[in-house]
Protein backbone atom coordinates (compact mmCIF):
# COMPACT_ATOMS: atom_id res chain seq x y z
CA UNK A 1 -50.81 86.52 -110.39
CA UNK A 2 -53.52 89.18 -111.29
CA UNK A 3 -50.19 90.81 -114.10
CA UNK A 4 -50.04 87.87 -115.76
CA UNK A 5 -53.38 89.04 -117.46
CA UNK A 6 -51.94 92.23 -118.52
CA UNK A 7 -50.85 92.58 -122.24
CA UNK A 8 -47.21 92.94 -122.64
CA UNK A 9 -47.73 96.31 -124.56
CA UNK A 10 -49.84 99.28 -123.83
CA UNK A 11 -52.65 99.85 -126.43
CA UNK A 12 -51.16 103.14 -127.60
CA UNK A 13 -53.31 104.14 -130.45
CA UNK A 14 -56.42 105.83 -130.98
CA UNK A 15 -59.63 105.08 -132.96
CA UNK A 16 -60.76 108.19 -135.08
CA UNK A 17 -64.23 108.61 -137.07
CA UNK A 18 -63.68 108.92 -140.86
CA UNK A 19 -64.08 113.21 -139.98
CA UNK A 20 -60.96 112.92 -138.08
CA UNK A 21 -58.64 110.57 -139.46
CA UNK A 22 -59.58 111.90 -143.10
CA UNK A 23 -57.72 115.78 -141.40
CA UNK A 24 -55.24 114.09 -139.35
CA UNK A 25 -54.13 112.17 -142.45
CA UNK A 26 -53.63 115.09 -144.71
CA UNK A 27 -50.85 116.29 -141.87
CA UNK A 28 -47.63 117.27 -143.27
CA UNK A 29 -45.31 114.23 -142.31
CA UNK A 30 -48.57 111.61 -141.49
CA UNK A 31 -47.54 108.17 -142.89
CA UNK A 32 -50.89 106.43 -144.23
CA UNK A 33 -51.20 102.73 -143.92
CA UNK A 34 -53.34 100.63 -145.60
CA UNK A 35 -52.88 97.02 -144.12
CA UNK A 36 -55.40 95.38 -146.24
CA UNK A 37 -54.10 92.30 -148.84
CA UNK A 38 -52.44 93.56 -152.41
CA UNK A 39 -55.64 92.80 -154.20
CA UNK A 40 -57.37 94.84 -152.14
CA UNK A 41 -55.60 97.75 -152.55
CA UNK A 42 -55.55 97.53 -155.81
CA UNK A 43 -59.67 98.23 -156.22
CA UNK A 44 -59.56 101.75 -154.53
CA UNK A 45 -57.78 103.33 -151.51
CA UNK A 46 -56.92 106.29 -149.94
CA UNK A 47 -54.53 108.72 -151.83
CA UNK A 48 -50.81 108.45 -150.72
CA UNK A 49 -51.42 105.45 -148.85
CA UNK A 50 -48.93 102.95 -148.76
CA UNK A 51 -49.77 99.36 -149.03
CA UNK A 52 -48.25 97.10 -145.99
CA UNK A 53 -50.44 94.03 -146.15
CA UNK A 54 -51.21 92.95 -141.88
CA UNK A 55 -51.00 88.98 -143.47
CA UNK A 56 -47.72 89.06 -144.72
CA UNK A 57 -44.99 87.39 -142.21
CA UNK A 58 -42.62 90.71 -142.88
CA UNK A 59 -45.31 92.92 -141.19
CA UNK A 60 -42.94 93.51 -138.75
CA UNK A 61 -39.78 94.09 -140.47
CA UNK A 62 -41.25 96.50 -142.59
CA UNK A 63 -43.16 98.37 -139.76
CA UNK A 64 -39.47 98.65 -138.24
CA UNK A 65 -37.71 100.22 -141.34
CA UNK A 66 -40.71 103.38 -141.18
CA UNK A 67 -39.60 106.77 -139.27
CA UNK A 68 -41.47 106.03 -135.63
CA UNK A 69 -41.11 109.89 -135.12
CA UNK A 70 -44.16 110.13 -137.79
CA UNK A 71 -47.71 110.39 -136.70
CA UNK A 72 -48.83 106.87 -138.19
CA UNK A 73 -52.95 106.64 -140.01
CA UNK A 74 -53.69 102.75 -140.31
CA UNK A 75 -56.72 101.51 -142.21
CA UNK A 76 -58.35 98.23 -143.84
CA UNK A 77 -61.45 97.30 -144.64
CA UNK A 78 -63.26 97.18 -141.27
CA UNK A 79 -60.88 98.49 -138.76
CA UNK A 80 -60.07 95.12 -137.03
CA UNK A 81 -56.76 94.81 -139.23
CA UNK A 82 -55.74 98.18 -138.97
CA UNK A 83 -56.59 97.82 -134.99
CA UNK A 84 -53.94 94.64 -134.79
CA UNK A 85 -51.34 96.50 -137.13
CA UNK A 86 -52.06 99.62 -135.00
CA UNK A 87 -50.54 97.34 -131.77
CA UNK A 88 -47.97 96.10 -133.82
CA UNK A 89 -46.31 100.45 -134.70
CA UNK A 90 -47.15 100.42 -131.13
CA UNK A 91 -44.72 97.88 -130.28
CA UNK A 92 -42.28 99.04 -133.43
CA UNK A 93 -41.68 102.32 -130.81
CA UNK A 94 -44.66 104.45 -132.80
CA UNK A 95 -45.97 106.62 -130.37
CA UNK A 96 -48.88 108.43 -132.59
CA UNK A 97 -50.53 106.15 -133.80
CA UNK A 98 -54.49 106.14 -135.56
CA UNK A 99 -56.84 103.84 -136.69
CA UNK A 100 -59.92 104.68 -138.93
CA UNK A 101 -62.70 102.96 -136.79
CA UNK A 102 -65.37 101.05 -139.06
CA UNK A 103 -62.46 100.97 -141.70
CA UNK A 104 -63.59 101.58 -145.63
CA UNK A 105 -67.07 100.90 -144.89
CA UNK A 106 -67.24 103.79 -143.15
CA UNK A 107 -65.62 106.00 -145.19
CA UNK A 108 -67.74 108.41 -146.89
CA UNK A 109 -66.16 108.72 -149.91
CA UNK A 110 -65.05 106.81 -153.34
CA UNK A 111 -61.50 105.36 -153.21
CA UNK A 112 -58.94 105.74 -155.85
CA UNK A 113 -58.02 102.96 -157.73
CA UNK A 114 -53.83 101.70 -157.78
CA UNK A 115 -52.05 102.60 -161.24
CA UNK A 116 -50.43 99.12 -160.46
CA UNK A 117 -51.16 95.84 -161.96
């Protein structure tokens, strides 16, 4: 009775402080996720990130076309997105994955802004 109340996946990422996901992120081979909406991204991330919005019903198809083998950084705006879209590379078979805890607002730095519009 008492298994029914375990998840069905094992939380298999790890929160990092802005110090450390800012050096693991810069790893030759690290894929760098922002989840946060379009119009988000748009006013300022994280250089090289790529934008894979947590809303959008593909999530997980496009999680599942990404090389698993790569060390995965996830960030939003607060770290509760990136923690959700950290389970979900979890469950795509990622088994490094990282989440900026505290998100942007803890990041000590400006953002740069998307050449896209």
């Amino acid at each position: 009775m008492f298994g029914i109340l375990k998840s069905a996946a094992p939380s298999v990422y790890q929160n990092l402080s802005s110090a450390q996901f800012g050096a693991g992120m810069r790893l030759t081979g690290a894929l760098l996720l922002d989840v946060r909406r379009p119009e988000e991204f748009a006013q300022g991330h994280l250089p090289g990130a790529v934008n894979m919005d947590i809303s959008d019903p593909g999530f997980a198809q496009r999680v599942a076309t990404l090389d698993s083998k790569r060390p995965a950084y996830v960030y939003c705006r607060s770290g509760a997105r990136s923690a959700k879209a950290a389970k979900e590379l979890g469950i795509a078979g990622f088994s490094q994955v990282f989440n900026l805890a505290g998100g942007m607002l803890d990041w000590p730095s400006k953002l740069g802004r998307s050449t896209l519009r």
